[in-house]
N, C-alpha and C. Protein backbone atom coordinates (compact mmCIF):
# COMPACT_ATOMS: atom_id res chain seq x y z
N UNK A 1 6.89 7.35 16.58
CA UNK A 1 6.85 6.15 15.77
C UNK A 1 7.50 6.43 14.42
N UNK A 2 8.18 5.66 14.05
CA UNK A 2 9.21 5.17 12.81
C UNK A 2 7.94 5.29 11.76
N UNK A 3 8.64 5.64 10.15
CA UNK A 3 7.91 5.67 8.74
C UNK A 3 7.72 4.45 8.75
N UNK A 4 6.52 4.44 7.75
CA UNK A 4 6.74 2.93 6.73
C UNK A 4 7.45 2.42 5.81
N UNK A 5 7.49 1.29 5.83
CA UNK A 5 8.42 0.79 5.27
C UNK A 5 7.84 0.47 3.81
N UNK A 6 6.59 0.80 3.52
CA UNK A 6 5.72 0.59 2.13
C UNK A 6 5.53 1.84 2.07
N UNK A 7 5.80 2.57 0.65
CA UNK A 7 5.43 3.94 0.28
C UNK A 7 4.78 3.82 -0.86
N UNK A 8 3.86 5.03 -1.04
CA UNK A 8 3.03 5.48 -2.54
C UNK A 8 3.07 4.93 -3.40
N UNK A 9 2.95 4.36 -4.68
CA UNK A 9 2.98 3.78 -5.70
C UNK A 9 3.76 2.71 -5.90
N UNK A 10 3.80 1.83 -4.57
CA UNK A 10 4.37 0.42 -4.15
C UNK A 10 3.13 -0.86 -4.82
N UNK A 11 3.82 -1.82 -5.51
CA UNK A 11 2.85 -3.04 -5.82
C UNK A 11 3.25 -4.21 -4.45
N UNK A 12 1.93 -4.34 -3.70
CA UNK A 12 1.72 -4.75 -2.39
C UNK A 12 0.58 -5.89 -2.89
N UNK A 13 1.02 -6.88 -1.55
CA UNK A 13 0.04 -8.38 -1.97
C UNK A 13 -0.70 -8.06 -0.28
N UNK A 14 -2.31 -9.18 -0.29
CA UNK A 14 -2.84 -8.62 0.63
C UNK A 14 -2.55 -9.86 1.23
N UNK A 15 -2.41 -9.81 3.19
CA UNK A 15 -2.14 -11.26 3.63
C UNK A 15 -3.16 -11.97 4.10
N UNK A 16 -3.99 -11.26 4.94
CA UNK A 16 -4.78 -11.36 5.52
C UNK A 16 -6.70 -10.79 5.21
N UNK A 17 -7.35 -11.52 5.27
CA UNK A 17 -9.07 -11.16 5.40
C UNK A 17 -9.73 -11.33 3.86
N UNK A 18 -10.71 -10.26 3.75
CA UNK A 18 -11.55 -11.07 2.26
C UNK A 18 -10.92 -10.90 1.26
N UNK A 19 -9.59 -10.09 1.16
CA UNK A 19 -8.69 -9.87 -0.43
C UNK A 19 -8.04 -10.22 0.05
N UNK A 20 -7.30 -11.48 0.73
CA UNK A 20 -6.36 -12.11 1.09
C UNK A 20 -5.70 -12.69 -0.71
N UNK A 21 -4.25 -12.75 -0.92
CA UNK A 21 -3.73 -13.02 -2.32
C UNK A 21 -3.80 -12.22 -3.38
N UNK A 22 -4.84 -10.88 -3.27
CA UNK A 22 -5.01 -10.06 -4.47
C UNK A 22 -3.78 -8.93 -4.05
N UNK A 23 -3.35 -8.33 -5.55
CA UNK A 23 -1.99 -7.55 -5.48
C UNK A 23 -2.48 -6.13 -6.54
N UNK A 24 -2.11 -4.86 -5.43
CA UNK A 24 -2.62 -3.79 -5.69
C UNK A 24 -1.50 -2.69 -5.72
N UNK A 25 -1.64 -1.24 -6.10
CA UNK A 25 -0.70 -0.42 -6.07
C UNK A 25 -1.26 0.33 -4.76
N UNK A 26 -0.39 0.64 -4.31
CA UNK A 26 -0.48 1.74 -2.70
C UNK A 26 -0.80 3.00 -3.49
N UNK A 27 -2.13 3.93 -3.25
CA UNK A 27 -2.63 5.10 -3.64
C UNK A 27 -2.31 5.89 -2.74
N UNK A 28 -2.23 5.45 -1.43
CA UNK A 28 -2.07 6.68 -0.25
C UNK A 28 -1.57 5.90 0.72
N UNK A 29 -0.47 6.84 2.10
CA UNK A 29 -0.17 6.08 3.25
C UNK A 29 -0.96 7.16 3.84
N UNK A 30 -0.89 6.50 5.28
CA UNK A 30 -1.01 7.06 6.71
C UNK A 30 -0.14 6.67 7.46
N UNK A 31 0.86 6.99 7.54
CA UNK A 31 2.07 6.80 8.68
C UNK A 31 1.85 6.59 10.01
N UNK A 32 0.71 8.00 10.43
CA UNK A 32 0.39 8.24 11.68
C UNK A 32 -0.33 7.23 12.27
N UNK A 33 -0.70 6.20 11.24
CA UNK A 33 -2.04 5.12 11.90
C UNK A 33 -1.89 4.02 11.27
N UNK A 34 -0.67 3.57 10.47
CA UNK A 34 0.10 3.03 10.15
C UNK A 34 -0.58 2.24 9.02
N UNK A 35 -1.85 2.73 8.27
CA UNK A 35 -2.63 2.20 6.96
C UNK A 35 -2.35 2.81 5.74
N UNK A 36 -2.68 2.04 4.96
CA UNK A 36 -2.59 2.37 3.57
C UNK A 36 -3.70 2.52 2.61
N UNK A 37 -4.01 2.76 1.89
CA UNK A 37 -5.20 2.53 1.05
C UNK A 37 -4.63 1.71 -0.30
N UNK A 38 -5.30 1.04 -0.72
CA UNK A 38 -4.42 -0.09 -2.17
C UNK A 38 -5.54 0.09 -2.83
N UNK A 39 -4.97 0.47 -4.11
CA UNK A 39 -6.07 -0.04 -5.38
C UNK A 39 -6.79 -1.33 -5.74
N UNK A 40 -8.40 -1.12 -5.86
CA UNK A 40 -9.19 -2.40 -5.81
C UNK A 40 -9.34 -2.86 -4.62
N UNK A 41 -8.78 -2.81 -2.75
CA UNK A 41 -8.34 -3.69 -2.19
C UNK A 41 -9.51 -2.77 -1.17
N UNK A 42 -10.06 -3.66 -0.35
CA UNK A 42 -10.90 -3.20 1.02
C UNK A 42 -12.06 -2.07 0.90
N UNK A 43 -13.20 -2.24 -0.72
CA UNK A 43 -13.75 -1.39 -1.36
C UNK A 43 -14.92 -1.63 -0.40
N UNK A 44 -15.23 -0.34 -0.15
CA UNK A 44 -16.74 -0.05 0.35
C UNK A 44 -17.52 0.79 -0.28
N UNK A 45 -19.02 0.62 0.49
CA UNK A 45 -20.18 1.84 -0.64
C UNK A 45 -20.13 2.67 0.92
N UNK A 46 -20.33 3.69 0.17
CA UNK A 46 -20.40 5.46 0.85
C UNK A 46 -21.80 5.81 0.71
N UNK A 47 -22.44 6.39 0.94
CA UNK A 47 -23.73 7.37 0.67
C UNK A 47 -22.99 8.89 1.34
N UNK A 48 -23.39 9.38 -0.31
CA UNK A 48 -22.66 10.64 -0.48
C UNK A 48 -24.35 11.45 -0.83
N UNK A 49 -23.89 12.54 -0.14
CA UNK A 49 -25.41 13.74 0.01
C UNK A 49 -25.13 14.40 -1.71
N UNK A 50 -26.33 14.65 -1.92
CA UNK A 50 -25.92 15.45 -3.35
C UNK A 50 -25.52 16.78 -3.38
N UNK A 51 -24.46 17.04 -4.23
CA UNK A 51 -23.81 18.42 -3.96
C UNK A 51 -23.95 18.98 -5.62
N UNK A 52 -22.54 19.88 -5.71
CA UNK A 52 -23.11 20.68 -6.92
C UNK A 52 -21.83 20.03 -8.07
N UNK A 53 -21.09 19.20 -7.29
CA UNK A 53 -20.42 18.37 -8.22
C UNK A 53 -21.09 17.25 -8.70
N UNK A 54 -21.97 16.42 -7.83
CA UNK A 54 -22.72 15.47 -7.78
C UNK A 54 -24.23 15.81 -7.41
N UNK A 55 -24.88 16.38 -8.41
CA UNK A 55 -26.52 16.99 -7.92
C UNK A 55 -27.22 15.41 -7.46
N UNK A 56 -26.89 14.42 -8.52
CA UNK A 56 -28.09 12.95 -7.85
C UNK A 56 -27.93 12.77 -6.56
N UNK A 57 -26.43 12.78 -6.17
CA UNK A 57 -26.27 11.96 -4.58
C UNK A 57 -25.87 10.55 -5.21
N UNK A 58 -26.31 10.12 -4.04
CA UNK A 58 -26.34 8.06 -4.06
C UNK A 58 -25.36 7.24 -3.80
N UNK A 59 -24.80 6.08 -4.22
CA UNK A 59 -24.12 5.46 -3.13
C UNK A 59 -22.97 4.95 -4.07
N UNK A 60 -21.62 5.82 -3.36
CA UNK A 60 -20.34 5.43 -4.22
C UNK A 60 -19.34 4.24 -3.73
N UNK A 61 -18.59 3.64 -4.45
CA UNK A 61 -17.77 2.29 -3.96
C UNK A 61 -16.28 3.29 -3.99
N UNK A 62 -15.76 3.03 -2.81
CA UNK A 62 -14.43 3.53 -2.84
C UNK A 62 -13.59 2.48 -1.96
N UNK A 63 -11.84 2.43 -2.18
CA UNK A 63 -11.25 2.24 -0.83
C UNK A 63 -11.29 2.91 0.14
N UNK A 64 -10.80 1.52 1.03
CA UNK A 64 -11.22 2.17 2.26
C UNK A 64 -9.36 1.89 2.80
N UNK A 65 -8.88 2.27 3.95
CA UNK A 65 -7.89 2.03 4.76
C UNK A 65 -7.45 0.82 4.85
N UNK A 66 -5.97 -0.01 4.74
CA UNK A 66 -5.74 -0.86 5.07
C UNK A 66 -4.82 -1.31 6.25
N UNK A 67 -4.83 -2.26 7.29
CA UNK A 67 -3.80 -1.86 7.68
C UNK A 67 -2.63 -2.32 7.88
N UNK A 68 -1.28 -1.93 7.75
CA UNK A 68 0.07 -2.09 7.18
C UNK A 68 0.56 -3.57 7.55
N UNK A 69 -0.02 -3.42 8.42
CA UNK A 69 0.28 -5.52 8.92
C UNK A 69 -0.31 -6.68 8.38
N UNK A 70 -1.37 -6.30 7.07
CA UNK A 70 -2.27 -6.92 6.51
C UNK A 70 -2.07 -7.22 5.11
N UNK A 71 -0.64 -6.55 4.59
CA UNK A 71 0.17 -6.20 3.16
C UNK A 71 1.64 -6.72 3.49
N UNK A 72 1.79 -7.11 1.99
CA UNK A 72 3.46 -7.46 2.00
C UNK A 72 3.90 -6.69 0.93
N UNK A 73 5.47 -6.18 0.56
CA UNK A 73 5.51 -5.74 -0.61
C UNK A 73 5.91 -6.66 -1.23
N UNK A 74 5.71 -6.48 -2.78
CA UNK A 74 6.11 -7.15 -3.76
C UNK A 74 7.23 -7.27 -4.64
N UNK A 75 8.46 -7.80 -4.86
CA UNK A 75 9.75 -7.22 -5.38
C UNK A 75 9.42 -7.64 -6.80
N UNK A 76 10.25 -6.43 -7.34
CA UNK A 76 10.35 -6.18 -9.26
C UNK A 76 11.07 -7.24 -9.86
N UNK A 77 12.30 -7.31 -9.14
CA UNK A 77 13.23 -8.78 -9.15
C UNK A 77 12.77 -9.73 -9.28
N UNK A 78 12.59 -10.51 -8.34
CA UNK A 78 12.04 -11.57 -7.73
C UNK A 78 10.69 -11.99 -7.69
N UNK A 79 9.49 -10.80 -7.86
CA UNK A 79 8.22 -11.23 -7.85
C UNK A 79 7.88 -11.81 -7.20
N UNK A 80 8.20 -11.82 -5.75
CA UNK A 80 7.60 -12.46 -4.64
C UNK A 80 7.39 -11.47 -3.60
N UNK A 81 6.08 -11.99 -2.72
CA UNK A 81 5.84 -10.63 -1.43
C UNK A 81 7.26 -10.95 -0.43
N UNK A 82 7.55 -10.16 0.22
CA UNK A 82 8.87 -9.78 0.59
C UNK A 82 8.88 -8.92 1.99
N UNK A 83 10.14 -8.92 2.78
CA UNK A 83 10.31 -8.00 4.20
C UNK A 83 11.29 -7.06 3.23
N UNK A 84 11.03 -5.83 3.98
CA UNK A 84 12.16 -4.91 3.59
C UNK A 84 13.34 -4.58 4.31
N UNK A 85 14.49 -4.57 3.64
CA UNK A 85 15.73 -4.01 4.40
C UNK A 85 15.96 -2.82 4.23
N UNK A 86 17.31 -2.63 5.04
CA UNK A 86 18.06 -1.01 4.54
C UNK A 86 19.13 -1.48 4.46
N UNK A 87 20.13 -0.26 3.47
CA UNK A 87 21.28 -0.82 3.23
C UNK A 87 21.90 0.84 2.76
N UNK A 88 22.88 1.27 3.19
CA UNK A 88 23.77 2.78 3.06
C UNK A 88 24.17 2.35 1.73
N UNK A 89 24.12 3.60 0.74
CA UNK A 89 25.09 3.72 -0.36
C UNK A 89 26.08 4.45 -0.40
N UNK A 90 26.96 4.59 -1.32
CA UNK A 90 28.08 5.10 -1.51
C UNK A 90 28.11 6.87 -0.69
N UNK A 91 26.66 7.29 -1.10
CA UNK A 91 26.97 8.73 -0.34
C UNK A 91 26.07 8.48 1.26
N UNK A 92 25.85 7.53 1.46
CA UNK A 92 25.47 7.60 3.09
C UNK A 92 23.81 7.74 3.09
N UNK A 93 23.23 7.55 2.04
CA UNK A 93 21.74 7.94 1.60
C UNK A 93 21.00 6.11 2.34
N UNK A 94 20.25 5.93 3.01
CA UNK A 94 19.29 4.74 3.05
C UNK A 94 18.76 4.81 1.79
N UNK A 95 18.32 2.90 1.48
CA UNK A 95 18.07 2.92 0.24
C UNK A 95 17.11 1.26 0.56
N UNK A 96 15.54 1.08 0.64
CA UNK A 96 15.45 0.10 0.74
C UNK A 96 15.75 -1.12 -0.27
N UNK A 97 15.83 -2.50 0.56
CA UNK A 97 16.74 -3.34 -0.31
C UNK A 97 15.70 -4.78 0.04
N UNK A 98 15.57 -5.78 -0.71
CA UNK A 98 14.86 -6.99 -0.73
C UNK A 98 15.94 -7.63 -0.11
N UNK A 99 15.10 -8.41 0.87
CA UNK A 99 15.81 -9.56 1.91
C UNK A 99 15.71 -10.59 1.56
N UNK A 100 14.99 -10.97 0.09
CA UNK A 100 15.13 -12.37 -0.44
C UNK A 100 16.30 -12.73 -1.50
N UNK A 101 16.15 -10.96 -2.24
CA UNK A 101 17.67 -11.37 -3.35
C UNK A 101 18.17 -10.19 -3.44
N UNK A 102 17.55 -9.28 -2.48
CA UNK A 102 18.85 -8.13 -2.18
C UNK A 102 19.14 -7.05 -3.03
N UNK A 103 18.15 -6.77 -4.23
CA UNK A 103 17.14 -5.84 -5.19
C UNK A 103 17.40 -4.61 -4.63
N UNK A 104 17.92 -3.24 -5.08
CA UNK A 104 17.03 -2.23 -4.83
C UNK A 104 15.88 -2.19 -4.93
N UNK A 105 14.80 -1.64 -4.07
CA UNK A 105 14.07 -0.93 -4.06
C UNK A 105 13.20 0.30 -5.04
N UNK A 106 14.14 1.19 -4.32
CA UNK A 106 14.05 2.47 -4.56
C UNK A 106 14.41 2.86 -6.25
């Protein structure tokens, strides 16, 4: 299976479920399982055992996984959620490109 087409420190809008419309930065991918994790976006509580970083314990809010079909990216240009293209440059390098006004990316 092919990379994603959303990488690391991408500003992504959510499409689908209870943060449907809220717009977050990508903290982490998973390629292999094709999710992301987004800042603020799909937060859950944990119960974490107490350790020697954390002697209380108790119950932390973190993200959780999102998954990649559930996000759009967001263009710098244009400011609208967006599909991504590819497009070769001068030295033969891929370079993603906005399919609404045709923006680098990268």
């Amino acid at each position: 299976m092919s990379g994603l087409k959303i990488k690391k420190g991408d500003k992504v809008e959510v499409l689908a479920g209870k943060y449907k419309g809220k717009q977050g930065k990508v903290l982490k991918s998973f390629p292999e399982e094709r999710r992301v994790i987004v800042e603020g976006i799909n937060l859950v509580k944990k119960h974490s055992r107490p350790t020697q970083e954390n002697p209380q314990g108790g119950i932390v809010t973190r993200e959780a996984p999102i998954d990649i079909s559930n996000i759009a990216l967001i263009c710098d240009s244009c400011s609208r959620s967006i599909r991504v293209g590819y497009r070769l440059d001068a030295e033969g390098s891929k370079k993603r490109v906005c399919r609404k006004c045709g923006a680098d990316l990268d």
